[in-house]
N, C-alpha and C. Protein backbone atom coordinates (compact mmCIF):
# COMPACT_ATOMS: atom_id res chain seq x y z
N UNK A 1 1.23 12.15 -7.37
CA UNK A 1 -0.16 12.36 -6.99
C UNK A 1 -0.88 11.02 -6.85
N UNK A 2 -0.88 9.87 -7.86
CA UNK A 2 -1.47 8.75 -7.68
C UNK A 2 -1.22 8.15 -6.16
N UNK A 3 0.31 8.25 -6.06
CA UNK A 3 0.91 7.72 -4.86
C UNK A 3 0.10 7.91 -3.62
N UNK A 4 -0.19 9.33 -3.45
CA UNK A 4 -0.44 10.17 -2.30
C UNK A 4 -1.65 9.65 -1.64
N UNK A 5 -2.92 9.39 -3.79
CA UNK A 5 -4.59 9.47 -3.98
C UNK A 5 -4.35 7.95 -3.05
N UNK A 6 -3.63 7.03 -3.26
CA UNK A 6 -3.58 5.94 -2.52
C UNK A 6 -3.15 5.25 -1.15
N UNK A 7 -1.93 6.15 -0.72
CA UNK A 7 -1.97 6.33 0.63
C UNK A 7 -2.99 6.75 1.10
N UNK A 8 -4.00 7.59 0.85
CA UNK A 8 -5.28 8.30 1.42
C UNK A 8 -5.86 7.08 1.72
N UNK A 9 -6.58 6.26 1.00
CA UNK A 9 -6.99 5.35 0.91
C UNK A 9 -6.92 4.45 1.93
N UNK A 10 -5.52 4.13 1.93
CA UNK A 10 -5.09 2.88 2.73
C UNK A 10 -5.08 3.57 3.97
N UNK A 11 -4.72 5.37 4.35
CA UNK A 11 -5.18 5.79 5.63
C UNK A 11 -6.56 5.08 5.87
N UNK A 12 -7.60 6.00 5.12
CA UNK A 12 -9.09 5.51 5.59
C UNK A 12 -9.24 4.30 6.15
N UNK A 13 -9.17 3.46 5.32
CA UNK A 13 -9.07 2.18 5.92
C UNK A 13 -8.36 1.86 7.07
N UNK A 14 -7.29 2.37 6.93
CA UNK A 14 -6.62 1.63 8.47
C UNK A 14 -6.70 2.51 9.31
N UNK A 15 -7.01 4.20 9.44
CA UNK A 15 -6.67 4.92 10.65
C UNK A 15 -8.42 5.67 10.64
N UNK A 16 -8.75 5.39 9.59
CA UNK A 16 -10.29 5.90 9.35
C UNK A 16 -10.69 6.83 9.51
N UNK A 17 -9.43 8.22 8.45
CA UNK A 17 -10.17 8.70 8.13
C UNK A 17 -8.60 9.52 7.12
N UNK A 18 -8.81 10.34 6.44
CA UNK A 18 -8.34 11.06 4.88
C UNK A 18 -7.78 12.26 5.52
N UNK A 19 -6.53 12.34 4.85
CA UNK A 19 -5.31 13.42 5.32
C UNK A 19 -5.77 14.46 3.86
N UNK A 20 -5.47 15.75 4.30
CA UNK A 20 -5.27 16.90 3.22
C UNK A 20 -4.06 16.39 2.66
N UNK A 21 -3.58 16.61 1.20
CA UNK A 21 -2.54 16.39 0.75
C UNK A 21 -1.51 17.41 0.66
N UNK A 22 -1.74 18.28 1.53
CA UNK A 22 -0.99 19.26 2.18
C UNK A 22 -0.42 19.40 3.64
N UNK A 23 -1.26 18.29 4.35
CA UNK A 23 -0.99 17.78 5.98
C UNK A 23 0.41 17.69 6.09
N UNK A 24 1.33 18.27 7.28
CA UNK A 24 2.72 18.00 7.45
C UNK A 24 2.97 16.65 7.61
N UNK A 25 2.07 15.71 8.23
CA UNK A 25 2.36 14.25 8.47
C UNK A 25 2.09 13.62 7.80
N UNK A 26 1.18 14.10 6.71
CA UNK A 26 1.02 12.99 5.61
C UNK A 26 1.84 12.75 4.38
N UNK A 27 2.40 14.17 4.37
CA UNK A 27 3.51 14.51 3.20
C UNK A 27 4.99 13.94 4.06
N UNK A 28 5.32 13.87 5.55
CA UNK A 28 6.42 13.40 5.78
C UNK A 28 6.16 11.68 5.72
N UNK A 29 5.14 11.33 6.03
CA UNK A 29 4.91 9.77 5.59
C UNK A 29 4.98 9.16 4.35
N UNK A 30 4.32 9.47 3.71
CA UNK A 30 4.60 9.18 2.22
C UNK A 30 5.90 9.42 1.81
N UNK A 31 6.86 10.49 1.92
CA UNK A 31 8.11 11.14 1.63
C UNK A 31 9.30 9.86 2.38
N UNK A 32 8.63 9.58 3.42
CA UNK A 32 9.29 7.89 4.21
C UNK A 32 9.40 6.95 3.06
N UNK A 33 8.53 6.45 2.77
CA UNK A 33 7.77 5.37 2.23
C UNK A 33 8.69 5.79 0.81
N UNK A 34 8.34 7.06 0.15
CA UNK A 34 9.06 6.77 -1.44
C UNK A 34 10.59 6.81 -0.80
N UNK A 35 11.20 7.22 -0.17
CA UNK A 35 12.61 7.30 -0.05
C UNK A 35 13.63 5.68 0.11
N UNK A 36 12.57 5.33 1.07
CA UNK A 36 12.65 4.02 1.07
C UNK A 36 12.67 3.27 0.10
N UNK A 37 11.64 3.08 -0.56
CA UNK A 37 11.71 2.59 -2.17
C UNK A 37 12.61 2.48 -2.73
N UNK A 38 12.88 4.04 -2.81
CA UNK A 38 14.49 4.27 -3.74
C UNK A 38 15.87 3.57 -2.86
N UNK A 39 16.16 3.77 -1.45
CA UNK A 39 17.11 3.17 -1.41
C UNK A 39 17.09 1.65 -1.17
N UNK A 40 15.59 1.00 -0.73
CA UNK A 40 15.58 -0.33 -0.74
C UNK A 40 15.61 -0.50 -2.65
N UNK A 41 15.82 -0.52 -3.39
CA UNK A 41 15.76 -0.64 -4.60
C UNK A 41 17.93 -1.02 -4.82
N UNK A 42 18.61 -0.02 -4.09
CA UNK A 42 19.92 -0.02 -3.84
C UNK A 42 20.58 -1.47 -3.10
N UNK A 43 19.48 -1.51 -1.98
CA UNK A 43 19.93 -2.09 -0.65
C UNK A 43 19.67 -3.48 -1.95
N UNK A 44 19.14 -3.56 -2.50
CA UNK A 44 18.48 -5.19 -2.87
C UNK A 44 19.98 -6.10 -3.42
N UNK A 45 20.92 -4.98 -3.35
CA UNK A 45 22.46 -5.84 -3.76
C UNK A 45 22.64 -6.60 -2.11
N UNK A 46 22.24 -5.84 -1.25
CA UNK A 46 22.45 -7.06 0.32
C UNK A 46 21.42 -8.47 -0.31
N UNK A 47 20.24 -8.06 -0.87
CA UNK A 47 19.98 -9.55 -0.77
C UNK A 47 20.38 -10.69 -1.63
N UNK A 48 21.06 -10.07 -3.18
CA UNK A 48 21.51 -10.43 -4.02
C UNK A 48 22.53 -11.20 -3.43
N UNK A 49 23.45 -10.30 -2.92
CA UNK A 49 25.21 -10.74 -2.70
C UNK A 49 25.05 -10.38 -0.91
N UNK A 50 24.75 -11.21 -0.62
CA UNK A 50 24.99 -11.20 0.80
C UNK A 50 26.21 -10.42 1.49
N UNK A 51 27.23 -11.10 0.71
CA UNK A 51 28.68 -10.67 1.28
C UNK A 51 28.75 -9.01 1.31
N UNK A 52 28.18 -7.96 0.59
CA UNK A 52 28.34 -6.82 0.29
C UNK A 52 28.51 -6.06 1.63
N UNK A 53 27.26 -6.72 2.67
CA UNK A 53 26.75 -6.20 3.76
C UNK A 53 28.32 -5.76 4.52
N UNK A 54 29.54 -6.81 4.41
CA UNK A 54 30.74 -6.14 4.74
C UNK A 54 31.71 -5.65 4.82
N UNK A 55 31.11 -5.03 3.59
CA UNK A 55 31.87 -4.32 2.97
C UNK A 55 32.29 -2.69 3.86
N UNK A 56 33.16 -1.85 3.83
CA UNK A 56 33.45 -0.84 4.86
C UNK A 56 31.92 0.24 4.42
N UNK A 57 31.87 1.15 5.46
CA UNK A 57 30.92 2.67 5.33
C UNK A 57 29.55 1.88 5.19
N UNK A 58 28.39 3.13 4.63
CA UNK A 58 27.07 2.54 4.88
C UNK A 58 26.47 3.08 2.98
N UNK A 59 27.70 2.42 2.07
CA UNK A 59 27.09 2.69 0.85
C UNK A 59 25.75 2.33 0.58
N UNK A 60 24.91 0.95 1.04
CA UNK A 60 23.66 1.01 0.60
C UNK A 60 22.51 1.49 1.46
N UNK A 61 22.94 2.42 2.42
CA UNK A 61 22.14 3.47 3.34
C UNK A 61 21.12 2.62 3.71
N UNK A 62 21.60 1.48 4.96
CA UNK A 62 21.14 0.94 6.04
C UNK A 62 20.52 1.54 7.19
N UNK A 63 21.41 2.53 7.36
CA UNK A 63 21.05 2.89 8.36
C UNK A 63 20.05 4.29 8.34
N UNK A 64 19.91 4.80 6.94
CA UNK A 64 18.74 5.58 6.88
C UNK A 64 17.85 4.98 6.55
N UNK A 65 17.59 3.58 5.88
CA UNK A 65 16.48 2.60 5.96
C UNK A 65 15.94 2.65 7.30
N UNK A 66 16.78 2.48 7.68
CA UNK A 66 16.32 1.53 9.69
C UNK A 66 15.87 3.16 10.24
N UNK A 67 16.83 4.12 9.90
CA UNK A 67 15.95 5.47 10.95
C UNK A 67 14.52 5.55 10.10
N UNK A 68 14.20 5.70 8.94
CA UNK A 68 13.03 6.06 8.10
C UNK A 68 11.94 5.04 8.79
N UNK A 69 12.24 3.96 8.82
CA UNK A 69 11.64 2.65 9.18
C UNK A 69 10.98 3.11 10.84
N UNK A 70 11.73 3.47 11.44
CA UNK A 70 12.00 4.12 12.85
C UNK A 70 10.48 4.78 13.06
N UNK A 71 11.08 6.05 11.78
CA UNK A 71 9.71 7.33 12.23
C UNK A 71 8.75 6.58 11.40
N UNK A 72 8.64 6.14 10.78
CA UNK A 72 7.29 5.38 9.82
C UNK A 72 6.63 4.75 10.96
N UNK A 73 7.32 3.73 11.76
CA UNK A 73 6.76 3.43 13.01
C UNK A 73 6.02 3.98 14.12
N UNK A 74 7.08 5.31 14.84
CA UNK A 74 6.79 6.02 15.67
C UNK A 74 5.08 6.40 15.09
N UNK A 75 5.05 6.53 13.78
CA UNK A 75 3.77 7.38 13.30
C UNK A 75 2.47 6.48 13.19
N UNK A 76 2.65 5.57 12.92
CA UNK A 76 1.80 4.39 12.98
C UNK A 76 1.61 3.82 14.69
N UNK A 77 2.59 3.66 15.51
CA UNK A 77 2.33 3.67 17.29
C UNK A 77 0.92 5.07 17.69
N UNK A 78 1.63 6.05 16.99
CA UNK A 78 0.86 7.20 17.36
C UNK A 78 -0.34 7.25 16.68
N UNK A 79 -0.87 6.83 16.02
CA UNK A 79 -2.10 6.63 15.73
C UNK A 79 -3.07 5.35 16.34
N UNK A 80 -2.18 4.53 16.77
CA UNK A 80 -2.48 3.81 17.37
C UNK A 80 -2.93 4.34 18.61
N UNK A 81 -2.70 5.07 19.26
CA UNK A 81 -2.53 5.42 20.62
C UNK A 81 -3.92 6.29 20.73
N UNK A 82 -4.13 7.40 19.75
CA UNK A 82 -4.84 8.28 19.87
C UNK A 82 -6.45 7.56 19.36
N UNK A 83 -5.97 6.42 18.84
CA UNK A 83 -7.41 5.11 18.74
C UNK A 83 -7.39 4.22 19.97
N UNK A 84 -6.84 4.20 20.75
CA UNK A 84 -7.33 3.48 21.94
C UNK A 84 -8.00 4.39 22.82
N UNK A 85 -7.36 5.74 23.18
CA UNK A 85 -7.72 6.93 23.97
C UNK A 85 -9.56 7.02 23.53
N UNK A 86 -9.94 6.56 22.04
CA UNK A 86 -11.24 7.10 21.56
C UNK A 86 -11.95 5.92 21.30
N UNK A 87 -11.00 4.70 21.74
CA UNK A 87 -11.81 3.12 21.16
C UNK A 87 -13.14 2.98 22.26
N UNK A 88 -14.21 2.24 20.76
CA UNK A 88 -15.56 1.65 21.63
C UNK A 88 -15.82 0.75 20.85
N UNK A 89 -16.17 -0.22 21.58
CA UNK A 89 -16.29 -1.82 20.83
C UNK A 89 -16.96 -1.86 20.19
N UNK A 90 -18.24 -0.86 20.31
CA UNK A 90 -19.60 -1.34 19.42
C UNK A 90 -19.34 -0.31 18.52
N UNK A 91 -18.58 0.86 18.22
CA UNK A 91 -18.48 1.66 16.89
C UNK A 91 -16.78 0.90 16.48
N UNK A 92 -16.81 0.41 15.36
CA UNK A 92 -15.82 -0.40 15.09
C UNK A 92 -15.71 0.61 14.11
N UNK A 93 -14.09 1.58 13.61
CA UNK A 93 -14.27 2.77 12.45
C UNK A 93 -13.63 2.01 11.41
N UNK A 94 -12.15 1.34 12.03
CA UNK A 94 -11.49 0.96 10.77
C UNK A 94 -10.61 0.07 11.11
N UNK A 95 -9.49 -0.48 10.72
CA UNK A 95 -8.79 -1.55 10.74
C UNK A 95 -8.11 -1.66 12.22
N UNK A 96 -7.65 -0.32 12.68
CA UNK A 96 -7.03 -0.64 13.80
C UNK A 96 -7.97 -0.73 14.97
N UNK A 97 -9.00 -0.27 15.22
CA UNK A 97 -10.34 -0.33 16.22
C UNK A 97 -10.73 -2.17 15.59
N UNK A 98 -10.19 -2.97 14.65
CA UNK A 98 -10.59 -4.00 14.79
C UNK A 98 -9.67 -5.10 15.60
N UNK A 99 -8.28 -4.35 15.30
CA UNK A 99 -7.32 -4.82 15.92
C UNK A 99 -7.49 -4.62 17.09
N UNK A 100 -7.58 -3.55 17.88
CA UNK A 100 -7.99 -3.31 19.12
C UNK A 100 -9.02 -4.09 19.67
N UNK A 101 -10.15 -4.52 19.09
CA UNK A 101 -11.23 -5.29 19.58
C UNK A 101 -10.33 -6.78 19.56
N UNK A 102 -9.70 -7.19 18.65
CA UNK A 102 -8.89 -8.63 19.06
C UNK A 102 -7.98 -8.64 20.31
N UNK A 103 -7.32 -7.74 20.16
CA UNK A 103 -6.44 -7.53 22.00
C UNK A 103 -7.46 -7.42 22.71
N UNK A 104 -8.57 -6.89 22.98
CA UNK A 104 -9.44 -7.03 24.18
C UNK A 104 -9.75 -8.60 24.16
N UNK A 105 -9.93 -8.99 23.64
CA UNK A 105 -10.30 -10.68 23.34
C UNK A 105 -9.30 -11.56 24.26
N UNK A 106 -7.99 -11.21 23.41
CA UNK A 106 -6.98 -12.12 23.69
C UNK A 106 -6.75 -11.74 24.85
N UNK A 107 -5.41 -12.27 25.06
CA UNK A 107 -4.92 -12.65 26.84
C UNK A 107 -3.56 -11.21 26.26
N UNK A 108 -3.26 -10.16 27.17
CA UNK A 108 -2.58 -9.16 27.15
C UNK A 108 -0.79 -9.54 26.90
N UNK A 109 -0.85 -10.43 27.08
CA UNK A 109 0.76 -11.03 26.49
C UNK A 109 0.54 -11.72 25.50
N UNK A 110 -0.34 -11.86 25.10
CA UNK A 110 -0.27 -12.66 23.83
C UNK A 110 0.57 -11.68 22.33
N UNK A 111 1.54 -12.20 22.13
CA UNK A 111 2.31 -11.59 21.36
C UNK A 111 1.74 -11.21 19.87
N UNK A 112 0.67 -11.84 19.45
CA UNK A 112 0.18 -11.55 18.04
C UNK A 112 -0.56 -10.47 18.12
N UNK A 113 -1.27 -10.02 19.36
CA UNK A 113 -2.14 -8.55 19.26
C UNK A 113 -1.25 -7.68 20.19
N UNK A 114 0.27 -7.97 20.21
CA UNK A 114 0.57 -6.59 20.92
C UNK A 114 0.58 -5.12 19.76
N UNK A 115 0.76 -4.34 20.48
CA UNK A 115 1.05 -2.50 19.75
C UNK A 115 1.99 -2.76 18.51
N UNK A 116 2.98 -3.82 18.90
CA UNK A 116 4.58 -3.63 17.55
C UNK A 116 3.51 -4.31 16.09
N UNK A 117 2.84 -5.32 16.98
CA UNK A 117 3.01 -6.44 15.86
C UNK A 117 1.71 -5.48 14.79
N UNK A 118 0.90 -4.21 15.83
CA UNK A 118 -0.27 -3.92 14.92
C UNK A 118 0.65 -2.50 13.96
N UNK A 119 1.25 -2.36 14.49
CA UNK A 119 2.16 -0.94 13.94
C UNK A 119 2.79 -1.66 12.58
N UNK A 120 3.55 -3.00 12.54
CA UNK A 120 3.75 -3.55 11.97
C UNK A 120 3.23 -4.35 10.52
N UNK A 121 1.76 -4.49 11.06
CA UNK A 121 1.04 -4.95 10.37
C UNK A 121 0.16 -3.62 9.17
N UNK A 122 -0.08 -2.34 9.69
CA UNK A 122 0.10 -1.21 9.55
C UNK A 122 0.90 -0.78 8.24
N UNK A 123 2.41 -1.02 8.73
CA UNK A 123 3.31 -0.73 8.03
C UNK A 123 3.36 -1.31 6.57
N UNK A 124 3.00 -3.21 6.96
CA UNK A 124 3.05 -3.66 5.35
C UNK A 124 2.22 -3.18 4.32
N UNK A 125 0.81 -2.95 5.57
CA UNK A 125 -0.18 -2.20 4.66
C UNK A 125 -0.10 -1.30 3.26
N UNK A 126 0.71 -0.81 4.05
CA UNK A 126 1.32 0.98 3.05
C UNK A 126 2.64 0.07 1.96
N UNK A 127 3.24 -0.51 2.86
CA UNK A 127 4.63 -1.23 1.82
C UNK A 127 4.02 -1.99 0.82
N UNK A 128 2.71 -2.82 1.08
CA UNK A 128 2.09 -3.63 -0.37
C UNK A 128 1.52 -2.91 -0.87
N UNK A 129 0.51 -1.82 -0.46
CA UNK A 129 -0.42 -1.80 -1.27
C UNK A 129 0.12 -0.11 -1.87
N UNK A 130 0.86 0.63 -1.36
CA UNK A 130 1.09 1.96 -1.71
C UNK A 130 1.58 1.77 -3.37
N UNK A 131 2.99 1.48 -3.65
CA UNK A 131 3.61 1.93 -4.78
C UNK A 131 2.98 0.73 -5.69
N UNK A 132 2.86 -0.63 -5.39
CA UNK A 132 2.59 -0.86 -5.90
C UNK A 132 1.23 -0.84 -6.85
N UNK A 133 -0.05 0.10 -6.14
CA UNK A 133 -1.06 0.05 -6.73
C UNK A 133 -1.20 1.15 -7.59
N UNK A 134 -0.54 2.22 -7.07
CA UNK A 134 0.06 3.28 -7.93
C UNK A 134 0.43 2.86 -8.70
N UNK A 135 1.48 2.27 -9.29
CA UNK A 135 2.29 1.74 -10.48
C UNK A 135 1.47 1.05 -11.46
N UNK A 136 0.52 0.43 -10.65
CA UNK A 136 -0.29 -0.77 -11.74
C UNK A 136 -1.54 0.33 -12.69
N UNK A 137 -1.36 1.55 -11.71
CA UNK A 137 -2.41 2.35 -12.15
C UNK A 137 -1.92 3.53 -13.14
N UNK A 138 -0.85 3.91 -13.38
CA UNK A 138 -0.07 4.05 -13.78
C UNK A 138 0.36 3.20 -15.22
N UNK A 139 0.35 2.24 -14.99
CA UNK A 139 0.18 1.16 -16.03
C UNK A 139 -0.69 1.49 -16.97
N UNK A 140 -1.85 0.81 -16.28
CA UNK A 140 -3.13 1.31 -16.81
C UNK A 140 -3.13 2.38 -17.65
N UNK A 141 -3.12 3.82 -16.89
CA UNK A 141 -3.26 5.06 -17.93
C UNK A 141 -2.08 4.95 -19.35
N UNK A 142 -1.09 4.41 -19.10
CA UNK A 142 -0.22 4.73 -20.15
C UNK A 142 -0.85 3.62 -21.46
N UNK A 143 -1.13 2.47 -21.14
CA UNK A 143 -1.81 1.38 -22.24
C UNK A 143 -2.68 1.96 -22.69
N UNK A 144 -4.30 2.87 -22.08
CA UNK A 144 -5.27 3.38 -22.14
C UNK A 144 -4.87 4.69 -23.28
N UNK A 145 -3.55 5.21 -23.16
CA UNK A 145 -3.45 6.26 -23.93
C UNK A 145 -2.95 5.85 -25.08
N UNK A 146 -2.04 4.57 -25.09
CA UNK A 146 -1.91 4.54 -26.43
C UNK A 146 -2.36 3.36 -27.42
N UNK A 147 -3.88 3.07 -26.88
CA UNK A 147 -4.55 2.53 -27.07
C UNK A 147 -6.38 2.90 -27.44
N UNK A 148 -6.75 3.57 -28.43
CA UNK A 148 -8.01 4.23 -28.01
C UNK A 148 -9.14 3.17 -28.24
N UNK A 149 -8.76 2.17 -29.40
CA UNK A 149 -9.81 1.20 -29.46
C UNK A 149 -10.34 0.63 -27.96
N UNK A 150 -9.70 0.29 -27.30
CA UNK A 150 -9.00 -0.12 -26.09
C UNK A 150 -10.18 0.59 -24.77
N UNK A 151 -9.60 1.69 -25.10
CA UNK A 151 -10.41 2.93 -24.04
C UNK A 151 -11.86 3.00 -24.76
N UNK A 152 -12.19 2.91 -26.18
CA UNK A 152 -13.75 2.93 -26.43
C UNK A 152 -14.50 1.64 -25.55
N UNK A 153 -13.75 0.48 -26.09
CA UNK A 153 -14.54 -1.23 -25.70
C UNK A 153 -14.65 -0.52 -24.10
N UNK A 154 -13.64 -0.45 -23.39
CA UNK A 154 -13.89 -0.30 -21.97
C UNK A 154 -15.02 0.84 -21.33
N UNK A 155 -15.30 2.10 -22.17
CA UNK A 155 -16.30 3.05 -21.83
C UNK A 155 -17.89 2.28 -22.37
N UNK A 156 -17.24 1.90 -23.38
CA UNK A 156 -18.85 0.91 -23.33
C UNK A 156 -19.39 0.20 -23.12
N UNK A 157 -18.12 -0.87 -22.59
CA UNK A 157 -19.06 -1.89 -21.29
C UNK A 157 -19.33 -1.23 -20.50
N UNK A 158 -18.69 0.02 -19.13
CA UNK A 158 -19.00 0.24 -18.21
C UNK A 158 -20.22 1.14 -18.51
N UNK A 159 -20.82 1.60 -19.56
CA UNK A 159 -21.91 2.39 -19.77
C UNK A 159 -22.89 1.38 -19.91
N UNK A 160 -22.78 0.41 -20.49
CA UNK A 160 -23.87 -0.96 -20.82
C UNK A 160 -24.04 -1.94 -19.42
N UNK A 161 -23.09 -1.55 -18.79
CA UNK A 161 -23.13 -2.46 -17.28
C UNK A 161 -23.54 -1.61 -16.26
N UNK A 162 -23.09 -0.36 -16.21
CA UNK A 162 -22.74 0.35 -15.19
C UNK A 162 -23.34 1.30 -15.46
N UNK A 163 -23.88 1.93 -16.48
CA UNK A 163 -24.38 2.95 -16.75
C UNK A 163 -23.82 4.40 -16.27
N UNK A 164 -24.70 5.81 -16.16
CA UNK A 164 -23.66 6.77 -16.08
C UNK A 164 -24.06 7.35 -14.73
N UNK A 165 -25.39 6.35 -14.02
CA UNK A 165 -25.95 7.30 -12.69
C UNK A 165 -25.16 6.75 -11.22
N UNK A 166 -24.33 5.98 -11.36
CA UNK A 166 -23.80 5.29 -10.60
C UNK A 166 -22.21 5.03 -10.19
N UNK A 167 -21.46 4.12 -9.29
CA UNK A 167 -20.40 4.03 -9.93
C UNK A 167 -20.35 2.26 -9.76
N UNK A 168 -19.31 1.99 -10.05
CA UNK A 168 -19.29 0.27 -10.28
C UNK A 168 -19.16 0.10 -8.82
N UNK A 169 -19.44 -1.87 -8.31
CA UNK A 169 -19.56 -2.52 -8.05
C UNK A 169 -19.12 -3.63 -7.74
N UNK A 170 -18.73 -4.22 -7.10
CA UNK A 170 -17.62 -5.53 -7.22
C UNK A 170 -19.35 -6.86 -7.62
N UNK A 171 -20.48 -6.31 -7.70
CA UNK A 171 -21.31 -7.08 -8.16
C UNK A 171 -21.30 -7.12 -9.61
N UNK A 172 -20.54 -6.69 -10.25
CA UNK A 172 -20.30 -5.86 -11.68
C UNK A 172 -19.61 -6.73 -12.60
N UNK A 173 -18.50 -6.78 -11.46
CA UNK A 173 -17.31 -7.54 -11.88
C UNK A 173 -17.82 -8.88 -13.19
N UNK A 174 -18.90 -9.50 -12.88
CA UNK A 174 -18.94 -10.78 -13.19
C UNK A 174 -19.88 -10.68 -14.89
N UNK A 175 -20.19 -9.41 -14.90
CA UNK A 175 -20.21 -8.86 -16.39
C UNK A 175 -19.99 -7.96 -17.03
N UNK A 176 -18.39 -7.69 -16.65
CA UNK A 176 -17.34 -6.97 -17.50
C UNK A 176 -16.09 -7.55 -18.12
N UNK A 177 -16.53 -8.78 -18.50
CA UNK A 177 -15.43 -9.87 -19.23
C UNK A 177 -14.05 -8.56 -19.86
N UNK A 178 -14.29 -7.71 -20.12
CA UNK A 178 -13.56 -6.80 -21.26
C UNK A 178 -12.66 -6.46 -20.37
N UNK A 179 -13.18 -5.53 -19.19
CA UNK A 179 -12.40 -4.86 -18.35
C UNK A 179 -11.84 -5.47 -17.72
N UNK A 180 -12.23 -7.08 -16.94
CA UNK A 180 -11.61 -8.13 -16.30
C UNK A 180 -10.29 -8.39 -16.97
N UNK A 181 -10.27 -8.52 -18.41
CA UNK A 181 -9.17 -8.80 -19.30
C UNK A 181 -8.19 -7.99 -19.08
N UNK A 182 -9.04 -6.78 -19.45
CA UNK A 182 -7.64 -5.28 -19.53
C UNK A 182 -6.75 -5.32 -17.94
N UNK A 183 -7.39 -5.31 -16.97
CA UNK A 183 -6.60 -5.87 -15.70
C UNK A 183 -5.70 -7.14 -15.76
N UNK A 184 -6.01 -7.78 -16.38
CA UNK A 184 -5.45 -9.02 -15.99
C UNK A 184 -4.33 -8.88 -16.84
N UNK A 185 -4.23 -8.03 -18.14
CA UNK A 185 -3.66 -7.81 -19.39
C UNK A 185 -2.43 -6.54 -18.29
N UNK A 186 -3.20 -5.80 -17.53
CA UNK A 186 -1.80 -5.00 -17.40
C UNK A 186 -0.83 -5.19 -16.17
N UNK A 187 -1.70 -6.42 -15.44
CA UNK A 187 -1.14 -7.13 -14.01
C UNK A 187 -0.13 -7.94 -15.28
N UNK A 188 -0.07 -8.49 -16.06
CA UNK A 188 0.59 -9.44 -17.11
C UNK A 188 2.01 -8.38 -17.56
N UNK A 189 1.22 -7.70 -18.40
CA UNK A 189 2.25 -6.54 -19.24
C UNK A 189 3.29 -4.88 -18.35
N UNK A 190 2.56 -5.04 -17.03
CA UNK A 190 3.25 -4.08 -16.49
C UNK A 190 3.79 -4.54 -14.81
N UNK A 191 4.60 -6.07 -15.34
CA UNK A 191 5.02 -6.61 -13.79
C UNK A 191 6.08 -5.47 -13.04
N UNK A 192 6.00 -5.41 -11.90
CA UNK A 192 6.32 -4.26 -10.76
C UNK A 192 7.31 -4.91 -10.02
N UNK A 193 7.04 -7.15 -9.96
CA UNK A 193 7.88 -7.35 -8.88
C UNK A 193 8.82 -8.28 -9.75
N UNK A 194 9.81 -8.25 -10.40
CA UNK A 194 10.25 -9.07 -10.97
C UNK A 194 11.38 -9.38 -10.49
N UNK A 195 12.00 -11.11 -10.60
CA UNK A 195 12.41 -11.72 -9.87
C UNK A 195 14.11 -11.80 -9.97
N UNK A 196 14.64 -11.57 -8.45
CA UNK A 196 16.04 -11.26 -8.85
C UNK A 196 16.95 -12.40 -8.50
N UNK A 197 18.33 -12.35 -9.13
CA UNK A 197 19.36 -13.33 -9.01
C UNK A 197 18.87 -14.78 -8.54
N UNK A 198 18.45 -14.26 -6.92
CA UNK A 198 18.08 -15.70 -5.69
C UNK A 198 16.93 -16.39 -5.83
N UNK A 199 15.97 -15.60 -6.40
CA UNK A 199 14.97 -16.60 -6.90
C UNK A 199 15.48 -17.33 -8.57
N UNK A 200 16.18 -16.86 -9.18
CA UNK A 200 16.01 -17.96 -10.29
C UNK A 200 16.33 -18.98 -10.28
N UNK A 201 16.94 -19.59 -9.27
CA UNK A 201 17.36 -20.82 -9.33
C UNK A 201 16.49 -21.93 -8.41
């Protein structure tokens, strides 16, 4: 569910506007995206041990990476498409209507605002910010639970800062020393990307 609450998100923003979490395309997108996970999690022995890659058959499921990768694409082109059909320069909705306003700019071969590179750009979108913000959030709740001192300090800065008629602020930020911590405490205590074989050296 976190997963899903955050793909939503990163839709809005980039396609501008929020899937039912019952939508057939939003449940086969996301269902991309975690599958992937799991077998790029497998595949990470190609980057480890290079040599593996020739090894016989398709044990670290390459080639359902590359088809998943495929329709993740196709789906991101197609949203693309159905935002140019409705693009207007002066209602700018969301990330890709901004992208679109840079290709009108640029020169039509210019390779940095073609369709791949915005589908692409699209794509990392969901690859950085999906599991991983889930996870950190995720994080979060599990420290929060077994922590109550923890969860009081934090309800009472945001009631002393933030009070209860509102919601926070990134103007906020700069007097919630407590909560600043607890983030920084579970970006610290609940690392997501940790470093394999090829980087330690």
């Amino acid at each position: 569910m976190t997963t899903m609450a955050i793909s939503n998100i990163i839709c809005s923003i980039t396609f501008g506007n929020r899937f039912e979490y019952t939508d057939a395309k939003f449940k086969r997108l996301t269902s991309l995206f975690a599958e992937n996970l799991r077998l790029n999690s497998v595949g990470g022995a190609i980057r480890s041990f290079p040599g593996v890659r020739f090894l016989p058959g398709d044990m670290f499921n390459v080639k359902k990476l590359i088809q998943n990768f495929t329709d993740i694409k196709c789906f991101a082109l197609e949203q693309i498409a159905e935002h140019r059909k409705t693009f207007a320069e002066e209602n700018q909705r969301d990330f890709i209507d901004a992208f679109l306003r840079q290709q009108i700019k640029h020169d039509e071969d210019d390779p940095i605002f073609d369709d791949m590179n915005l589908a692409t750009v699209v794509i990392n979108l969901f690859l950085a910010g999906t599991e991983t913000t889930a996870t950190m959030i995720r994080w979060a709740i599990i420290y929060l639970i077994h922590n109550k001192p923890i969860q009081d300090k934090l309800r009472q800065e945001i009631e002393t800062v933030v009070g209860t008629s509102r919601i926070p602020s990134l103007g906020d930020k700069p007097s919630m020393p407590y909560y600043e911590a607890f983030i920084t405490e579970v970006f610290r205590m609940g690392n997501i990307a940790p470093l394999s074989v090829p980087h330690g050296a």
